[in-house]
C-alpha atoms as a PDB file:
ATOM      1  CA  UNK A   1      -3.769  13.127-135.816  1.00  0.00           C
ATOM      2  CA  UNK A   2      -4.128  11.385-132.510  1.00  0.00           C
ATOM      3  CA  UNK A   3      -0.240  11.172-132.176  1.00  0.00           C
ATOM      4  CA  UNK A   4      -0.106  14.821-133.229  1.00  0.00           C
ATOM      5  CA  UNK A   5      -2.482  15.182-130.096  1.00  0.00           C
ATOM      6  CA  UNK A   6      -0.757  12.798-128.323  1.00  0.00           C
ATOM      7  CA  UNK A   7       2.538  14.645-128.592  1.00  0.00           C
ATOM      8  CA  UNK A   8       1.422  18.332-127.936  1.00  0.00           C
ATOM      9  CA  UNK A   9       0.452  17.212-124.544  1.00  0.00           C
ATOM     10  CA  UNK A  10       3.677  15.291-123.431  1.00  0.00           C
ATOM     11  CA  UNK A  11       5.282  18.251-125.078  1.00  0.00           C
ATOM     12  CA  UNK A  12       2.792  20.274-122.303  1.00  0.00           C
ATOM     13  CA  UNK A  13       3.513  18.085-119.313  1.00  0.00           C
ATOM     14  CA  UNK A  14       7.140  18.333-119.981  1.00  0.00           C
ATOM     15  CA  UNK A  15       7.109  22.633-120.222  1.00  0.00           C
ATOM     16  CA  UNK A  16       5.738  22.250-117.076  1.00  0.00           C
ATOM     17  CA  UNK A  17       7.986  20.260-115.443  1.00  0.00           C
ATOM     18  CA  UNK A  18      10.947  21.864-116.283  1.00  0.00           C
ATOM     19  CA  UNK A  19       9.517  25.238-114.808  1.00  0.00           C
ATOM     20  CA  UNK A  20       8.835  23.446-112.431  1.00  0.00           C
ATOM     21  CA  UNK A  21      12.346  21.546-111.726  1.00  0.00           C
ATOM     22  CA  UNK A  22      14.011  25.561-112.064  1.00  0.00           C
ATOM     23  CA  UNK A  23      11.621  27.059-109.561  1.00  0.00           C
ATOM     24  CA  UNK A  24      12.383  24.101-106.925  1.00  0.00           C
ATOM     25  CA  UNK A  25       8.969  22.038-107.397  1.00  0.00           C
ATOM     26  CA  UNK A  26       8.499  18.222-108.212  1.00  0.00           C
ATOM     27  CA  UNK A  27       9.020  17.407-111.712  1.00  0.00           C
ATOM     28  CA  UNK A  28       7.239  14.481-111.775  1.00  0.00           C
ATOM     29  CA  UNK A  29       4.011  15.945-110.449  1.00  0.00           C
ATOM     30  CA  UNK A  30       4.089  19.048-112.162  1.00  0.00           C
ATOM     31  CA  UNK A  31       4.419  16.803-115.492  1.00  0.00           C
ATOM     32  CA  UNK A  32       1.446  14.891-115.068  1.00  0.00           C
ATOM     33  CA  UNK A  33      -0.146  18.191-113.896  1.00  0.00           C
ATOM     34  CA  UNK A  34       0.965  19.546-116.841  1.00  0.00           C
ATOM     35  CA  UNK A  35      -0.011  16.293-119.291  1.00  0.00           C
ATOM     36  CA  UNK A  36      -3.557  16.611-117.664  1.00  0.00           C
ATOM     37  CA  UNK A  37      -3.918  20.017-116.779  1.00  0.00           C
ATOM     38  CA  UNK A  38      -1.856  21.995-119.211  1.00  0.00           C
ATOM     39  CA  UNK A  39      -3.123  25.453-119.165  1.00  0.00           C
ATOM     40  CA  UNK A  40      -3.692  25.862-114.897  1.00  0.00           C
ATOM     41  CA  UNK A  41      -0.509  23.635-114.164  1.00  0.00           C
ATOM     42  CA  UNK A  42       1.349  26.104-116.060  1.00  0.00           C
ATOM     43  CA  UNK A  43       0.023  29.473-114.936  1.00  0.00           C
ATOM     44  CA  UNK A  44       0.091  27.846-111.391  1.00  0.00           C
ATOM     45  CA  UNK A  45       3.851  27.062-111.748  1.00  0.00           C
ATOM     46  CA  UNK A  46       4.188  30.722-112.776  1.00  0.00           C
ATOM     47  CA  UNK A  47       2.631  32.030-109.878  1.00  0.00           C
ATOM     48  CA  UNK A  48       3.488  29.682-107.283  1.00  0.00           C
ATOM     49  CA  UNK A  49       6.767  31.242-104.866  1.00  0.00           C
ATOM     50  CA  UNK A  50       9.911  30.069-106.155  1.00  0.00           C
ATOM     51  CA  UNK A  51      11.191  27.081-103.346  1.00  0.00           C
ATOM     52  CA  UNK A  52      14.597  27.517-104.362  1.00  0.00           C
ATOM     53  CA  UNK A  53      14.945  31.229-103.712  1.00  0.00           C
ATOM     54  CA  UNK A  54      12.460  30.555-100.463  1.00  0.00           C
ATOM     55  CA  UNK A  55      15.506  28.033 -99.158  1.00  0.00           C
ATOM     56  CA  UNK A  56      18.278  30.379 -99.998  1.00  0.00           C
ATOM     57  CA  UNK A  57      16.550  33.882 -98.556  1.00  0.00           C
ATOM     58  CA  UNK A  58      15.703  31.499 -95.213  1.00  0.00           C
ATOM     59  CA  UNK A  59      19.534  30.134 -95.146  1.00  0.00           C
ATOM     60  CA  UNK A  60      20.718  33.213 -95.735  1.00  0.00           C
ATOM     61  CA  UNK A  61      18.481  34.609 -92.984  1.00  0.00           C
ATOM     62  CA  UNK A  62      19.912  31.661 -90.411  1.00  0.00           C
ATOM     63  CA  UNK A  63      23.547  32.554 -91.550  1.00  0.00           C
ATOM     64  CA  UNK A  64      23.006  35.799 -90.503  1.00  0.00           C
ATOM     65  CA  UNK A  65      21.364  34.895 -87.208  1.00  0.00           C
ATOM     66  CA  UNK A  66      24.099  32.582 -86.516  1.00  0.00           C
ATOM     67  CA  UNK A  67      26.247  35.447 -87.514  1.00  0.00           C
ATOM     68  CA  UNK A  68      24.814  37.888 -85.233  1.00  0.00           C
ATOM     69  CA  UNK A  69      24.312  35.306 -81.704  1.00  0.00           C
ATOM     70  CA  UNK A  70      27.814  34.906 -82.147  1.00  0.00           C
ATOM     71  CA  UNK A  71      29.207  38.433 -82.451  1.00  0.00           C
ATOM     72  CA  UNK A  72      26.632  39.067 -79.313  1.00  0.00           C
ATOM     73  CA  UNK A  73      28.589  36.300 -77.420  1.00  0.00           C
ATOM     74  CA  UNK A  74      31.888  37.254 -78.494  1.00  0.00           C
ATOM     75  CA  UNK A  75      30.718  41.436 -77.494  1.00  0.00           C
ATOM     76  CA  UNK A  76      29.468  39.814 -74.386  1.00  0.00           C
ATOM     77  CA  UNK A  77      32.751  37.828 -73.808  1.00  0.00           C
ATOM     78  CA  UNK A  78      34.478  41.225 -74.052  1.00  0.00           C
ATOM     79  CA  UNK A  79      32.211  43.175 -72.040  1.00  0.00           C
ATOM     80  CA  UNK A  80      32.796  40.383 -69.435  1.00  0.00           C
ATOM     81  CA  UNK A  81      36.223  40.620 -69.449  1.00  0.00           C
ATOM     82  CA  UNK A  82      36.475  44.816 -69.130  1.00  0.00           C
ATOM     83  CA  UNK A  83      33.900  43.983 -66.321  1.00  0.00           C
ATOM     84  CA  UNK A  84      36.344  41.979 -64.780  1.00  0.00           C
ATOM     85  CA  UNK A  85      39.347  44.120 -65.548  1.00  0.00           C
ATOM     86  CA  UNK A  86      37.318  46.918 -63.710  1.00  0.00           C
ATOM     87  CA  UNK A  87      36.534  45.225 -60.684  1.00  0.00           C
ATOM     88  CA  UNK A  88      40.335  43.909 -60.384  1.00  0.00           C
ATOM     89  CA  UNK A  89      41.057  47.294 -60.534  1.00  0.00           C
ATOM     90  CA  UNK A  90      38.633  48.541 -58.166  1.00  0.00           C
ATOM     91  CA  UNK A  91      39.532  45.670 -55.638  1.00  0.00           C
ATOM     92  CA  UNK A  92      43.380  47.185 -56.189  1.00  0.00           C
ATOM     93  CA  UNK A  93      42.710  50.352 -55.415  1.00  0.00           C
ATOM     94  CA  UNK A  94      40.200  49.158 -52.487  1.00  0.00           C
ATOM     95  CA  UNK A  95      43.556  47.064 -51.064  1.00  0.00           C
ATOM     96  CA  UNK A  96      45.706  50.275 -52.044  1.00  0.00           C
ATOM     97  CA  UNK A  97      43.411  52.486 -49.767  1.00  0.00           C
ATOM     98  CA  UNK A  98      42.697  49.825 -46.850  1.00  0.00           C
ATOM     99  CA  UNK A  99      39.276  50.162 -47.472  1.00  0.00           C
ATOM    100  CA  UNK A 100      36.066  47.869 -49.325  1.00  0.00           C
ATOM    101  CA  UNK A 101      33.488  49.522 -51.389  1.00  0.00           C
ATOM    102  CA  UNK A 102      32.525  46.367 -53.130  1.00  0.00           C
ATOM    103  CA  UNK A 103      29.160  46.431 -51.031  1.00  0.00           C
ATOM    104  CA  UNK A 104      28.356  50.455 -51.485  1.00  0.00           C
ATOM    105  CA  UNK A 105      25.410  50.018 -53.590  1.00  0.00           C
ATOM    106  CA  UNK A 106      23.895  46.863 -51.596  1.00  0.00           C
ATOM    107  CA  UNK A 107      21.668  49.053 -48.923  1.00  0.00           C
ATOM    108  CA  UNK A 108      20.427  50.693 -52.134  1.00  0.00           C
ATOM    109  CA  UNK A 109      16.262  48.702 -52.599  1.00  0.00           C
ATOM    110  CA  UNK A 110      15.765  47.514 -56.472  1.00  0.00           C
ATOM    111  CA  UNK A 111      12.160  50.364 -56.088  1.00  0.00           C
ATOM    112  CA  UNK A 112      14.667  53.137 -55.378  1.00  0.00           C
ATOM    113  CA  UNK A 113      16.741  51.850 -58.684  1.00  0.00           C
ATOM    114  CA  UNK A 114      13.961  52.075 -60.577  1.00  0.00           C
ATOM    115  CA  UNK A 115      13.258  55.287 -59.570  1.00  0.00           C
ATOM    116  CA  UNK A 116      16.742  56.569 -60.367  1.00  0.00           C
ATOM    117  CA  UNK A 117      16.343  54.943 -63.870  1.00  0.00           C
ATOM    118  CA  UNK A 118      12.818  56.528 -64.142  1.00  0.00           C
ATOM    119  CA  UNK A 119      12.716  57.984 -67.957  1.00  0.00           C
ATOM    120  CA  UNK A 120      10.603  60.494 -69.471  1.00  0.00           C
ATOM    121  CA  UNK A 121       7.477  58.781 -71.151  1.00  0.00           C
ATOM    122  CA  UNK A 122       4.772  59.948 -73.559  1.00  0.00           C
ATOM    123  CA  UNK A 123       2.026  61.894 -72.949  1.00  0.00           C
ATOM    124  CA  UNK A 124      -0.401  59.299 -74.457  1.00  0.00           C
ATOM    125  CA  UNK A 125       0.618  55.432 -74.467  1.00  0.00           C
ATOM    126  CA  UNK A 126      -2.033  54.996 -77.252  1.00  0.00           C
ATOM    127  CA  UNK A 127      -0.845  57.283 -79.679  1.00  0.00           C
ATOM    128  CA  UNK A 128       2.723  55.565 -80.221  1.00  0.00           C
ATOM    129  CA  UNK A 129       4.405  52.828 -81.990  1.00  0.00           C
ATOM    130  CA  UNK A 130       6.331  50.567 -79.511  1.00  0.00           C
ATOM    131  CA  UNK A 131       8.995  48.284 -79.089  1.00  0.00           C
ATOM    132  CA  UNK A 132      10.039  45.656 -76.462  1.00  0.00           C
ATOM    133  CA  UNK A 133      12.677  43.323 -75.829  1.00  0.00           C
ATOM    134  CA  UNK A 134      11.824  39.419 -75.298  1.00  0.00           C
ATOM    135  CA  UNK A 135      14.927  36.596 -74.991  1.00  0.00           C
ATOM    136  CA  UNK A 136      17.364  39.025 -76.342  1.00  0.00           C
ATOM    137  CA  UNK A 137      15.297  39.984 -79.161  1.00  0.00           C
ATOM    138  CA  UNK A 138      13.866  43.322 -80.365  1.00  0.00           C
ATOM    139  CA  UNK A 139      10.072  43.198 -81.797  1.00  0.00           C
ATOM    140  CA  UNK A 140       8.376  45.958 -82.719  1.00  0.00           C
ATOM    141  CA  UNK A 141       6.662  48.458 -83.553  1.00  0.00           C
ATOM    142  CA  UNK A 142       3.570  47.759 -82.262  1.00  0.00           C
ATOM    143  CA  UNK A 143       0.428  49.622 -81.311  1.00  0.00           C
ATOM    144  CA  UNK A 144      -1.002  50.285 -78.372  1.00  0.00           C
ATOM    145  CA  UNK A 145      -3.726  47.725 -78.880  1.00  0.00           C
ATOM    146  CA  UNK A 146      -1.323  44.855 -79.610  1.00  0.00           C
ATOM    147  CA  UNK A 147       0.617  45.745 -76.460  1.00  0.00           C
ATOM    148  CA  UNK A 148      -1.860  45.607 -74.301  1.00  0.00           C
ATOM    149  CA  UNK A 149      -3.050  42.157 -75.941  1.00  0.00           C
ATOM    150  CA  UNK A 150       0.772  41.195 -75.385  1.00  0.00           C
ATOM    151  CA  UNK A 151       0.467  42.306 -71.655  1.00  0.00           C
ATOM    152  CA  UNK A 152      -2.706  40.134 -71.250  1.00  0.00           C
ATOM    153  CA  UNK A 153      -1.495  37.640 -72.579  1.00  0.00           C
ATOM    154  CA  UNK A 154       1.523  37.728 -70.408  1.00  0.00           C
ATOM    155  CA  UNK A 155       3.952  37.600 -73.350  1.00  0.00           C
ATOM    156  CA  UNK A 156       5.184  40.873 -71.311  1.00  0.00           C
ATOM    157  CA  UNK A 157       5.245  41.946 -68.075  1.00  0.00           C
ATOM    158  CA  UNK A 158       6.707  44.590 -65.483  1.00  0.00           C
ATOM    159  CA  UNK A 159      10.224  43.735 -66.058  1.00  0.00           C
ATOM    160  CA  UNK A 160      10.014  44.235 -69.993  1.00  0.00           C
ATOM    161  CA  UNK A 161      11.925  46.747 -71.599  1.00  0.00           C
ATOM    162  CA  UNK A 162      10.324  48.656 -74.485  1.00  0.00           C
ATOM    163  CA  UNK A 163      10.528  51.873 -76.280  1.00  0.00           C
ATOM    164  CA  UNK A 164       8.611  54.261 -78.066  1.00  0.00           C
ATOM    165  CA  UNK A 165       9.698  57.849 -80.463  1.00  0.00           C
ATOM    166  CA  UNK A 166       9.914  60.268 -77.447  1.00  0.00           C
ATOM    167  CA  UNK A 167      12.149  58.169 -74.845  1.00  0.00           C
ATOM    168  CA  UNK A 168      15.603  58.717 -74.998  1.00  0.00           C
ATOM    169  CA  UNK A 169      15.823  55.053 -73.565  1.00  0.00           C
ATOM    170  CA  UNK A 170      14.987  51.717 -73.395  1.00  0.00           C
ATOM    171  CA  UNK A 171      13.008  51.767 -69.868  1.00  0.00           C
ATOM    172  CA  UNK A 172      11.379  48.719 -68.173  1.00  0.00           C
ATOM    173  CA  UNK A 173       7.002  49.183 -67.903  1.00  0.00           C
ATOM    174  CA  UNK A 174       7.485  49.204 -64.091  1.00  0.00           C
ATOM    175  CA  UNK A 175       8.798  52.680 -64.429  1.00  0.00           C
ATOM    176  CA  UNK A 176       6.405  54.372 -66.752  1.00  0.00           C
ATOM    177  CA  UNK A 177       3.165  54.964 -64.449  1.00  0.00           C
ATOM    178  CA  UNK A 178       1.240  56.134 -67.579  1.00  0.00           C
ATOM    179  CA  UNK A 179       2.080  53.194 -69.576  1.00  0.00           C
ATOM    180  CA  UNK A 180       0.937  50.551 -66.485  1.00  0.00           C
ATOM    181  CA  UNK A 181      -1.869  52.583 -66.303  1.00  0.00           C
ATOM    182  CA  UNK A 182      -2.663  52.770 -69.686  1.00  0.00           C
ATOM    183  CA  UNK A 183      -2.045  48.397 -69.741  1.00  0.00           C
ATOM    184  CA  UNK A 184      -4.194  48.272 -67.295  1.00  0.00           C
ATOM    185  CA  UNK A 185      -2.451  47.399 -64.204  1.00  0.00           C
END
Protein backbone atom coordinates (compact mmCIF):
# COMPACT_ATOMS: atom_id res chain seq x y z
CA UNK A 1 0.00 0.00 0.00
CA UNK A 2 2.80 2.33 0.92
CA UNK A 3 4.43 1.78 -2.60
CA UNK A 4 0.97 2.28 -4.10
CA UNK A 5 1.28 5.69 -2.13
CA UNK A 6 4.63 5.98 -2.85
CA UNK A 7 4.08 5.85 -6.59
CA UNK A 8 0.94 8.13 -7.01
CA UNK A 9 3.05 10.91 -5.77
CA UNK A 10 6.23 10.50 -8.03
CA UNK A 11 3.57 9.91 -10.61
CA UNK A 12 2.30 13.69 -9.17
CA UNK A 13 5.69 15.34 -9.07
CA UNK A 14 6.40 14.14 -12.49
CA UNK A 15 2.71 15.66 -14.12
CA UNK A 16 3.98 18.59 -12.79
CA UNK A 17 7.11 18.81 -14.14
CA UNK A 18 6.39 18.13 -17.46
CA UNK A 19 3.77 21.08 -17.49
CA UNK A 20 6.09 22.62 -16.23
CA UNK A 21 9.16 21.80 -18.75
CA UNK A 22 6.24 22.79 -21.83
CA UNK A 23 5.31 26.10 -20.27
CA UNK A 24 9.20 27.12 -19.90
CA UNK A 25 9.55 26.53 -15.94
CA UNK A 26 12.20 24.36 -14.02
CA UNK A 27 11.49 20.80 -14.09
CA UNK A 28 13.29 19.91 -11.31
CA UNK A 29 11.59 22.31 -8.94
CA UNK A 30 8.28 22.01 -10.16
CA UNK A 31 8.76 18.07 -9.51
CA UNK A 32 9.54 18.25 -6.04
CA UNK A 33 6.79 20.94 -5.88
CA UNK A 34 4.73 18.64 -7.35
CA UNK A 35 6.01 15.32 -5.13
CA UNK A 36 5.28 17.60 -2.03
CA UNK A 37 2.73 19.83 -3.03
CA UNK A 38 0.69 18.05 -5.63
CA UNK A 39 -2.58 19.73 -5.80
CA UNK A 40 -1.20 23.82 -5.55
CA UNK A 41 2.04 22.96 -7.64
CA UNK A 42 -0.24 21.90 -10.26
CA UNK A 43 -2.98 24.52 -10.37
CA UNK A 44 -0.02 27.02 -9.90
CA UNK A 45 1.73 25.66 -13.05
CA UNK A 46 -1.65 26.14 -14.75
CA UNK A 47 -1.97 29.57 -13.89
CA UNK A 48 1.43 30.77 -13.85
CA UNK A 49 2.31 32.93 -17.54
CA UNK A 50 3.76 30.69 -19.95
CA UNK A 51 7.92 31.75 -20.05
CA UNK A 52 8.25 30.35 -23.33
CA UNK A 53 5.57 32.36 -25.10
CA UNK A 54 6.75 35.48 -22.64
CA UNK A 55 10.44 35.04 -24.51
CA UNK A 56 9.05 34.69 -27.95
CA UNK A 57 6.21 37.73 -27.75
CA UNK A 58 9.40 39.93 -26.13
CA UNK A 59 11.84 38.69 -29.14
CA UNK A 60 9.42 39.17 -31.40
CA UNK A 61 8.74 42.63 -29.95
CA UNK A 62 12.81 43.47 -30.20
CA UNK A 63 12.78 42.10 -33.87
CA UNK A 64 10.37 44.45 -34.65
CA UNK A 65 12.05 47.35 -32.88
CA UNK A 66 15.19 46.51 -34.52
CA UNK A 67 13.09 46.35 -37.58
CA UNK A 68 11.60 49.65 -37.27
CA UNK A 69 15.15 51.87 -35.90
CA UNK A 70 16.46 50.63 -38.96
CA UNK A 71 13.86 51.51 -41.60
CA UNK A 72 13.87 55.07 -39.56
CA UNK A 73 17.67 55.27 -40.34
CA UNK A 74 17.50 54.05 -43.72
CA UNK A 75 14.09 56.85 -44.29
CA UNK A 76 16.40 59.22 -42.59
CA UNK A 77 19.41 58.30 -44.87
CA UNK A 78 17.06 59.12 -47.76
CA UNK A 79 15.58 62.14 -46.48
CA UNK A 80 19.25 63.24 -46.01
CA UNK A 81 20.20 62.65 -49.26
CA UNK A 82 16.94 64.58 -51.12
CA UNK A 83 18.02 67.26 -48.50
CA UNK A 84 21.19 67.35 -50.02
CA UNK A 85 20.08 66.94 -53.60
CA UNK A 86 17.90 70.11 -52.86
CA UNK A 87 20.39 72.28 -51.56
CA UNK A 88 22.89 71.28 -54.57
CA UNK A 89 20.26 72.37 -56.53
CA UNK A 90 19.47 75.46 -54.84
CA UNK A 91 23.28 76.39 -54.63
CA UNK A 92 23.06 75.76 -58.75
CA UNK A 93 20.56 77.86 -59.38
CA UNK A 94 22.01 80.49 -56.68
CA UNK A 95 25.51 80.26 -59.00
CA UNK A 96 23.13 80.26 -62.20
CA UNK A 97 21.54 83.64 -61.00
CA UNK A 98 24.81 85.31 -59.39
CA UNK A 99 23.11 85.56 -56.35
CA UNK A 100 23.11 83.60 -52.45
CA UNK A 101 19.95 82.92 -50.66
CA UNK A 102 21.47 80.28 -48.51
CA UNK A 103 21.23 82.84 -45.48
CA UNK A 104 17.42 84.21 -46.29
CA UNK A 105 15.86 82.72 -43.34
CA UNK A 106 18.86 83.53 -40.78
CA UNK A 107 17.49 87.24 -39.65
CA UNK A 108 14.28 85.27 -39.05
CA UNK A 109 14.33 84.86 -34.43
CA UNK A 110 13.42 81.01 -33.41
CA UNK A 111 10.02 83.21 -31.20
CA UNK A 112 8.87 84.47 -34.60
CA UNK A 113 9.16 80.59 -35.92
CA UNK A 114 7.20 79.53 -33.40
CA UNK A 115 4.75 81.86 -34.02
CA UNK A 116 4.49 80.99 -37.70
CA UNK A 117 4.15 77.28 -36.61
CA UNK A 118 1.53 78.36 -33.97
CA UNK A 119 -1.42 75.55 -34.34
CA UNK A 120 -4.88 75.62 -33.32
CA UNK A 121 -5.26 74.03 -29.73
CA UNK A 122 -8.21 72.88 -27.62
CA UNK A 123 -10.47 74.74 -25.86
CA UNK A 124 -9.80 72.82 -22.58
CA UNK A 125 -6.26 71.05 -22.02
CA UNK A 126 -8.02 68.90 -19.34
CA UNK A 127 -10.61 67.42 -21.25
CA UNK A 128 -8.23 65.55 -23.86
CA UNK A 129 -6.18 62.54 -24.31
CA UNK A 130 -2.56 63.47 -25.28
CA UNK A 131 0.42 62.41 -26.86
CA UNK A 132 4.12 63.50 -26.88
CA UNK A 133 7.22 62.61 -28.43
CA UNK A 134 10.41 61.68 -26.15
CA UNK A 135 13.93 60.22 -27.92
CA UNK A 136 12.13 59.51 -31.07
CA UNK A 137 9.38 57.78 -29.46
CA UNK A 138 5.60 58.32 -29.40
CA UNK A 139 3.79 57.73 -25.82
CA UNK A 140 0.52 58.35 -25.30
CA UNK A 141 -2.50 58.94 -24.66
CA UNK A 142 -2.38 60.42 -21.57
CA UNK A 143 -4.55 62.63 -19.42
CA UNK A 144 -4.27 65.80 -18.44
CA UNK A 145 -3.28 64.85 -14.92
CA UNK A 146 -0.42 62.57 -16.01
CA UNK A 147 0.89 65.37 -18.23
CA UNK A 148 1.14 67.73 -15.95
CA UNK A 149 2.88 65.10 -13.47
CA UNK A 150 5.20 64.47 -16.64
CA UNK A 151 5.84 68.31 -16.89
CA UNK A 152 6.76 68.42 -13.13
CA UNK A 153 8.65 65.99 -13.25
CA UNK A 154 10.55 67.38 -16.13
CA UNK A 155 10.16 64.22 -18.24
CA UNK A 156 8.76 67.13 -20.69
CA UNK A 157 9.34 70.44 -21.25
CA UNK A 158 8.79 73.54 -23.69
CA UNK A 159 10.42 72.00 -26.58
CA UNK A 160 8.18 68.72 -26.48
CA UNK A 161 6.02 67.92 -29.17
CA UNK A 162 2.61 66.42 -28.35
CA UNK A 163 -0.79 66.07 -29.74
CA UNK A 164 -4.21 65.81 -28.84
CA UNK A 165 -7.90 64.90 -31.17
CA UNK A 166 -8.49 68.53 -32.38
CA UNK A 167 -4.83 69.57 -33.70
CA UNK A 168 -4.20 68.99 -37.09
CA UNK A 169 -0.45 68.75 -35.92
CA UNK A 170 2.12 67.72 -33.86
CA UNK A 171 2.99 71.28 -32.15
CA UNK A 172 5.73 71.89 -29.52
CA UNK A 173 4.00 73.17 -25.67
CA UNK A 174 5.84 76.49 -26.22
CA UNK A 175 3.25 77.33 -28.77
CA UNK A 176 0.01 76.40 -27.15
CA UNK A 177 -0.54 79.33 -24.46
CA UNK A 178 -3.56 77.38 -23.05
CA UNK A 179 -1.73 74.24 -22.64
CA UNK A 180 1.47 76.17 -20.64
CA UNK A 181 -1.08 77.69 -18.85
CA UNK A 182 -3.01 74.90 -18.10
CA UNK A 183 0.80 72.97 -16.98
CA UNK A 184 1.28 75.52 -15.01
CA UNK A 185 3.96 77.60 -16.36
Amino acid sequence: MIWLELLLILFGGVIVAIIAQHRGRNVYGWFFLGVFFFCLAFILVLVLPDLKEQNEREQRLLDENRRLKEQVRKDRMIADQRDLQVRQRLDAHDNALSMDTSNAVSHVQPRELAEEQRRPEPLDPGACQWWYFEEEMRHGPRSFTQLRTLWQQGVIHRSTRVWTMGMPDWATIEVLPHLLEALGD
